[in-house]
Protein backbone atom coordinates (compact mmCIF):
# COMPACT_ATOMS: atom_id res chain seq x y z
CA UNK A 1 -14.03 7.00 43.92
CA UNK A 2 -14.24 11.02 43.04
CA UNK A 3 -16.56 13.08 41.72
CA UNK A 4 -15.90 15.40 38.41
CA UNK A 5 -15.32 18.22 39.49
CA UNK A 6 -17.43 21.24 38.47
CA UNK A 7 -15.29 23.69 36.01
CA UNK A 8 -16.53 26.56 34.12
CA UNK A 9 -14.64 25.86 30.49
CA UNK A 10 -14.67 29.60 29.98
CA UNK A 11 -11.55 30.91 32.16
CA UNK A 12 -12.43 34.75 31.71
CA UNK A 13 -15.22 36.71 30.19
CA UNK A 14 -14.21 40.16 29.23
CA UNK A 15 -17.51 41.60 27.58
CA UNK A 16 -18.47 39.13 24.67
CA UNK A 17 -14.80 38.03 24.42
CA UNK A 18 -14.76 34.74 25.91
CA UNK A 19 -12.01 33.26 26.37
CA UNK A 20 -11.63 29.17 26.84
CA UNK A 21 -9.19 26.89 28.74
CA UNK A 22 -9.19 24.79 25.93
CA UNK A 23 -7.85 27.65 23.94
CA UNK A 24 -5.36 28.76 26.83
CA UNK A 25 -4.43 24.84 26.87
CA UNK A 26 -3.15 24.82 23.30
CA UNK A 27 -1.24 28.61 24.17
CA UNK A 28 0.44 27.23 27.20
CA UNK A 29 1.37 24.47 24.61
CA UNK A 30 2.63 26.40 21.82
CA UNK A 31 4.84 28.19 24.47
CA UNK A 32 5.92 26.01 26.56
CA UNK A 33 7.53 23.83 23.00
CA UNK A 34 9.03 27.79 21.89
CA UNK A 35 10.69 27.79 25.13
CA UNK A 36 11.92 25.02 24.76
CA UNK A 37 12.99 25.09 21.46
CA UNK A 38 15.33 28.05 22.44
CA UNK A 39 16.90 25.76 25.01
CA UNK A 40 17.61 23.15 22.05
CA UNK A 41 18.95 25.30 19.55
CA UNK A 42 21.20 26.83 22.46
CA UNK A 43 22.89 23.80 23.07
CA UNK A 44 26.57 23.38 21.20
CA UNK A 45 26.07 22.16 17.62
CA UNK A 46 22.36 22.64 17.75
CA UNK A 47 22.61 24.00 14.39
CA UNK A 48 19.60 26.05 15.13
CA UNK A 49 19.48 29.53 15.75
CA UNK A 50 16.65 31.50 18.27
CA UNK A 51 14.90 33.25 15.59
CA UNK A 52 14.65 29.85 12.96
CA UNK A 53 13.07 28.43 16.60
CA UNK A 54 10.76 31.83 16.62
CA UNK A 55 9.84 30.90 12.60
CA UNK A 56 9.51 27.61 13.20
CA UNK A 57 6.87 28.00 15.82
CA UNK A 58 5.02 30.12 13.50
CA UNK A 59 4.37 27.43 11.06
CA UNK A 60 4.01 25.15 13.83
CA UNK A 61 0.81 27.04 14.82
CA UNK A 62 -0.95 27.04 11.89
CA UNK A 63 -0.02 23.49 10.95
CA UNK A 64 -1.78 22.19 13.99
CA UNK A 65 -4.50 24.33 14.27
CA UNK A 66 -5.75 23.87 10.81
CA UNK A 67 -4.74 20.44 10.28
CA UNK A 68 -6.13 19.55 13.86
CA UNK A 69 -9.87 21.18 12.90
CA UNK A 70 -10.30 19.75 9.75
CA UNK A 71 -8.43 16.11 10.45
CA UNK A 72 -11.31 16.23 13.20
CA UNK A 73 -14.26 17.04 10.72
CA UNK A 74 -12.97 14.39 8.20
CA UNK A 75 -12.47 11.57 11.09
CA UNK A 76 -15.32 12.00 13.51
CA UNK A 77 -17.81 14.97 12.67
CA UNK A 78 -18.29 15.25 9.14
CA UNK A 79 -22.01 14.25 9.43
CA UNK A 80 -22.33 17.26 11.48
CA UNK A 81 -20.68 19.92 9.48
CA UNK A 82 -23.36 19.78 6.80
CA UNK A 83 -25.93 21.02 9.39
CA UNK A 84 -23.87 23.66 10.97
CA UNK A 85 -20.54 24.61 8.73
CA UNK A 86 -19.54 27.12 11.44
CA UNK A 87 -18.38 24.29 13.70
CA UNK A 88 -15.07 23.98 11.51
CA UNK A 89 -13.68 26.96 13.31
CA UNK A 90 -15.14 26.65 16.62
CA UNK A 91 -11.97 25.47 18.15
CA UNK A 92 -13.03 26.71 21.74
CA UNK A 93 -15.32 23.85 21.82
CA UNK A 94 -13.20 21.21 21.71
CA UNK A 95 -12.60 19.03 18.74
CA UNK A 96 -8.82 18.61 17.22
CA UNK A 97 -7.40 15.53 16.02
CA UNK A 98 -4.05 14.42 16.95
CA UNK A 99 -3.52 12.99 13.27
CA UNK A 100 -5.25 15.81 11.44
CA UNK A 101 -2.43 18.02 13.43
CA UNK A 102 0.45 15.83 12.36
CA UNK A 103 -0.72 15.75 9.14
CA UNK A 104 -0.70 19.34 9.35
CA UNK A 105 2.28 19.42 10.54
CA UNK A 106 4.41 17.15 8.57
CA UNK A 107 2.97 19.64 5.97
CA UNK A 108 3.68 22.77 7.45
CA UNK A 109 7.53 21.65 8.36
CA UNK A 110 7.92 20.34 4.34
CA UNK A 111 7.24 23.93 3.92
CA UNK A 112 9.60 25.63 6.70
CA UNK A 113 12.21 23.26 5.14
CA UNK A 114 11.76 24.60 2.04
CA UNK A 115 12.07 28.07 2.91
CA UNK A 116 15.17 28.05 5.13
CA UNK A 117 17.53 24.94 3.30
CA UNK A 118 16.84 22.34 6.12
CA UNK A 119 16.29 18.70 5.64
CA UNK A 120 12.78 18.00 6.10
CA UNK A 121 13.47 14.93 8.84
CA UNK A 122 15.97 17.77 10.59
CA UNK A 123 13.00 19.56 11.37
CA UNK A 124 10.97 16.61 12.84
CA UNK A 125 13.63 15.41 14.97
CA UNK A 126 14.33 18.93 16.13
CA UNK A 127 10.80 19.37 16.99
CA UNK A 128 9.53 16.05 18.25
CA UNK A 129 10.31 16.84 22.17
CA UNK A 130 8.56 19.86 21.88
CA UNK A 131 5.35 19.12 20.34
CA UNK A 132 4.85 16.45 23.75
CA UNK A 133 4.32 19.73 25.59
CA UNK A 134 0.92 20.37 23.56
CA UNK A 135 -0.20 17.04 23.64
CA UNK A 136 -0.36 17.07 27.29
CA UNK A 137 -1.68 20.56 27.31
CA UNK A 138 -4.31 19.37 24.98
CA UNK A 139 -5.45 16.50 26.89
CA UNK A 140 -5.86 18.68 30.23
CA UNK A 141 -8.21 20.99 28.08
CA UNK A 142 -10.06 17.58 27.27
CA UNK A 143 -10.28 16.83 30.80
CA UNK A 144 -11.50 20.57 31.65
CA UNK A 145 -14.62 20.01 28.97
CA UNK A 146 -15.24 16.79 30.43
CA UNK A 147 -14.73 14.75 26.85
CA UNK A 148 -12.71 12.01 25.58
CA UNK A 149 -13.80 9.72 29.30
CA UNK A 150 -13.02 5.74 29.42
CA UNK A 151 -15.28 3.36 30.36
CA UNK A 152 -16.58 1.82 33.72
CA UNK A 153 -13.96 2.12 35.85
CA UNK A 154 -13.09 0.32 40.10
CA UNK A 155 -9.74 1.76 40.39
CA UNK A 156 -10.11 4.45 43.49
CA UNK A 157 -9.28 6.91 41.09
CA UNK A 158 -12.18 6.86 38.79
CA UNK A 159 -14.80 9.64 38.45
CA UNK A 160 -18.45 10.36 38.26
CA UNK A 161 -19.81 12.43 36.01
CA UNK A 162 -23.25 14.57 36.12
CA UNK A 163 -25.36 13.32 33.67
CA UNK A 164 -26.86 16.98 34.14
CA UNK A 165 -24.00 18.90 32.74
CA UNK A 166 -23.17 16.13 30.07
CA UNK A 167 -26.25 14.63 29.04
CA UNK A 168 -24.72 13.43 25.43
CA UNK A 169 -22.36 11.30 27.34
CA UNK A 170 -24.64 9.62 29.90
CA UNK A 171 -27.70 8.60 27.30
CA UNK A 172 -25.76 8.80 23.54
CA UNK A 173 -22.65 6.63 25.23
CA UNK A 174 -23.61 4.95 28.79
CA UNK A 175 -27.08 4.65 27.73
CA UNK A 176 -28.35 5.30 31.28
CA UNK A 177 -32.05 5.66 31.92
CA UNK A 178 -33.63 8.64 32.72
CA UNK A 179 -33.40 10.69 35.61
CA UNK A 180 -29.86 9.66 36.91
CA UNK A 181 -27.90 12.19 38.54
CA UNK A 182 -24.40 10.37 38.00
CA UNK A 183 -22.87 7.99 35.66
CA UNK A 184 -20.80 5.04 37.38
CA UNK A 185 -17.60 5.84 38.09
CA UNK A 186 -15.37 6.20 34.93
CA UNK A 187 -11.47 6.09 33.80
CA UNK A 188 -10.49 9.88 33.20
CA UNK A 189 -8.67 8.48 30.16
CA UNK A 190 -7.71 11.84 29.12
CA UNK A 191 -5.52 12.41 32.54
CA UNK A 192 -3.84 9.27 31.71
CA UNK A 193 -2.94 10.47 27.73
CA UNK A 194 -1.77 14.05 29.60
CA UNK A 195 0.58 11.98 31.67
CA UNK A 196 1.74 9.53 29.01
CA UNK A 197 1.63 11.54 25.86
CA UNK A 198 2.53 14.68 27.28
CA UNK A 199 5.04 13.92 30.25
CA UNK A 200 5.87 10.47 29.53
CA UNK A 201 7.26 11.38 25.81
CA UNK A 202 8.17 14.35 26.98
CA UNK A 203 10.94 12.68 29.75
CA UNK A 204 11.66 9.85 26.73
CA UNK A 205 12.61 11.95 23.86
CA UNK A 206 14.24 14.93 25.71
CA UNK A 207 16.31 12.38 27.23
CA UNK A 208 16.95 10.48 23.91
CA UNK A 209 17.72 13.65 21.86
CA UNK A 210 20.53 15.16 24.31
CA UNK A 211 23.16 13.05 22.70
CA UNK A 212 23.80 12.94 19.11
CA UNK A 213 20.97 10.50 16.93
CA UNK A 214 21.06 9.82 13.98
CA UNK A 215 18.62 11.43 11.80
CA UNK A 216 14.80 10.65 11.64
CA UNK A 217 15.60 8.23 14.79
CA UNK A 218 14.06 10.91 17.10
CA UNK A 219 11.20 11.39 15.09
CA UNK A 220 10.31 7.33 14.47
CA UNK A 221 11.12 7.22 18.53
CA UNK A 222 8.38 9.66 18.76
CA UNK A 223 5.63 7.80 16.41
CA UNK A 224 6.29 4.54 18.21
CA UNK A 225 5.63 5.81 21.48
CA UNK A 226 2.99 7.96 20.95
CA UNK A 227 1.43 5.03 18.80
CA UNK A 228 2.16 2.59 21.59
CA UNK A 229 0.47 5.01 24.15
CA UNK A 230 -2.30 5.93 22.32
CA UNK A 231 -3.32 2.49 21.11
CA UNK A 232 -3.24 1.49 24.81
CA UNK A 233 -5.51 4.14 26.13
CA UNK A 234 -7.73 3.22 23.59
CA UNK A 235 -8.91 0.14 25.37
CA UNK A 236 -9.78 2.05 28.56
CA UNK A 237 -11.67 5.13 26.22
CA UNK A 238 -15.03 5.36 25.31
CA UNK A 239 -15.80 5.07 21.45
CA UNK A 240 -17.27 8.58 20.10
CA UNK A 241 -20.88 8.21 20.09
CA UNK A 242 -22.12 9.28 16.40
CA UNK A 243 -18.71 6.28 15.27
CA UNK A 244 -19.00 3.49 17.89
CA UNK A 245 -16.33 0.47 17.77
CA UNK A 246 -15.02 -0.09 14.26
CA UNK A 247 -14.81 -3.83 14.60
CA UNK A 248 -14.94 -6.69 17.43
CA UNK A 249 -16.00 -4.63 19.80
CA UNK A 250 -13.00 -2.57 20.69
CA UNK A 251 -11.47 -1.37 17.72
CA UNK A 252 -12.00 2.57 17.71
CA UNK A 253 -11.25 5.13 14.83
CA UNK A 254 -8.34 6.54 17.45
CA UNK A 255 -6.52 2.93 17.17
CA UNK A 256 -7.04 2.55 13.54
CA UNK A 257 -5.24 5.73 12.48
CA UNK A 258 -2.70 4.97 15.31
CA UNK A 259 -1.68 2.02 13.34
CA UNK A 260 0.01 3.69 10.52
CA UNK A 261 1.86 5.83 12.96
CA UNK A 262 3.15 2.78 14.81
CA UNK A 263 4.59 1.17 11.10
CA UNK A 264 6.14 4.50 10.24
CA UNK A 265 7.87 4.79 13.56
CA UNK A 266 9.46 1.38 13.37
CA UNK A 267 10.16 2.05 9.83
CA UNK A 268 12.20 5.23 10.58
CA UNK A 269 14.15 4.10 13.20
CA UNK A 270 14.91 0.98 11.59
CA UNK A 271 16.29 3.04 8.53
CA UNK A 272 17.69 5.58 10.98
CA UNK A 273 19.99 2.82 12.50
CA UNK A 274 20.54 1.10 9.59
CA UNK A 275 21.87 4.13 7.86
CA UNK A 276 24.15 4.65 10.39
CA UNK A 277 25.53 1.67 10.39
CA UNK A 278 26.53 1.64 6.69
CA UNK A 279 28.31 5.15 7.08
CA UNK A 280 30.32 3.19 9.81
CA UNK A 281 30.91 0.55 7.85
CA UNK A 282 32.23 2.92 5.05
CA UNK A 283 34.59 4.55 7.11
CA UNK A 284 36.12 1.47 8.07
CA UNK A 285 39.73 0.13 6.93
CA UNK A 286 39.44 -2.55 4.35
């Protein structure tokens, strides 16, 4: 068993500019997938040049960041936006959906395909491997502000928490009585979505995408494991507090909007494949 460590989630204070690791979390991600979005396009017959990478990033940015705030507020904290409408930009805080950002997204690459004549599930597939990279950057920053925990937890690995520094999460979700110093020791869930969303897809769809695919299989690859991983670390996670379980006790709002993801994924690759086999079929002698 460990304890939570104590970590300040401001990394440096330069006069009243504060800045967050949760903010340097989703900078080391937007970097790390430009980086490696240069490598892509390098490689022979990438069809992508360094500076549509450079654009591409750009809309990348703002499709997560806005579509990650507000697909938060609309999923799991619209009740407390009324009271204090400023919490919509407080990003530092914590707070960004996965499928308000891929919403986002999907919007913001419609766009950027638009703009510079490329098919819209071109752009997906191109980007796919490098949006794992934030994801698992993301998740760290959850860990860091001590959010997103699982349940109860006897693997030797599991953590207690001070019910000092997180109060919310020790009476709102544990519901432990007063004047306990620790909760029981609890699944750091978001660990285990920074090692299977982030370096888990990453390994699985870099590896995929190095040889020729044919198109929106990269992408539906990516929804079907990401949907497979989420929906699994969804048992282990504990519900948010102001939402509780949707239905039978272990249905959560994360698993419910997974589900979609999971139909589309199977859906895409199962067109991808098919597709490809017709054009093979075409070129064929009769």
């Amino acid at each position: 068993m460990l304890t939570y460590p104590t970590i300040d989630p401001v990394a440096l204070s330069i006069g009243p500019l504060s800045i967050h690791w949760y903010g340097l979390a989703y900078l080391a991600g937007f970097l790390g997938g430009w980086w490696l979005g240069r490598v892509r396009a390098a490689r022979p017959g990438s069809g992508w040049s360094f500076r549509q990478v450079d654009d591409l990033v750009f809309y990348l940015v703002l499709g997560v960041m806005l579509g990650g705030r507000l697909g938060y507020v609309a999923f799991y904290g619209s009740s407390g936006l009324v009271s204090d409408p400023w919490s919509l930009v407080r990003i530092w805080e914590g707070g960004m959906s996965f499928h308000g950002g891929l919403i986002g997204v999907l919007v913001a690459m419609w766009f950027y395909g638009r703009r510079f004549q490329k098919r819209f599930f071109e752009v997906t597939d191109f980007i796919a491997p490098l949006a794992t990279v934030g994801l698992g950057a993301g998740r760290i920053g959850n860990f860091i502000n001590g959010e997103l925990w699982g349940g109860p937890a006897s693997v030797p690995w599991a953590m207690q928490v001070s019910c000092e520094r997180f109060v919310s999460l020790c009476h709102d979700k544990l519901s432990l009585p007063p004047g306990v110093e620790y909760t029981p020791p609890l699944h750091p869930t978001q660990l285990y979505e920074a090692g299977l969303e982030g370096l888990g897809l990453f390994l699985i769809l870099w590896i995929y995408s190095a040889r020729p695919r044919p198109t929106m299989a990269i992408s539906g690859l990516f929804l079907l494991c990401y949907g497979l991983f989420r929906f699994a670390v969804e048992l282990l996670r504990m519900p948010d507090a102001h939402i509780g379980y949707l239905a039978s006790g272990w249905l959560t709002m994360g698993q419910l909007l997974t589900l979609p993801m999971l139909l589309a994924g199977a859906v895409l690759m199962f067109l991808a494949y098919r597709g490809r086999d017709r054009l093979r079929e075409s070129k064929s002698p009769n």
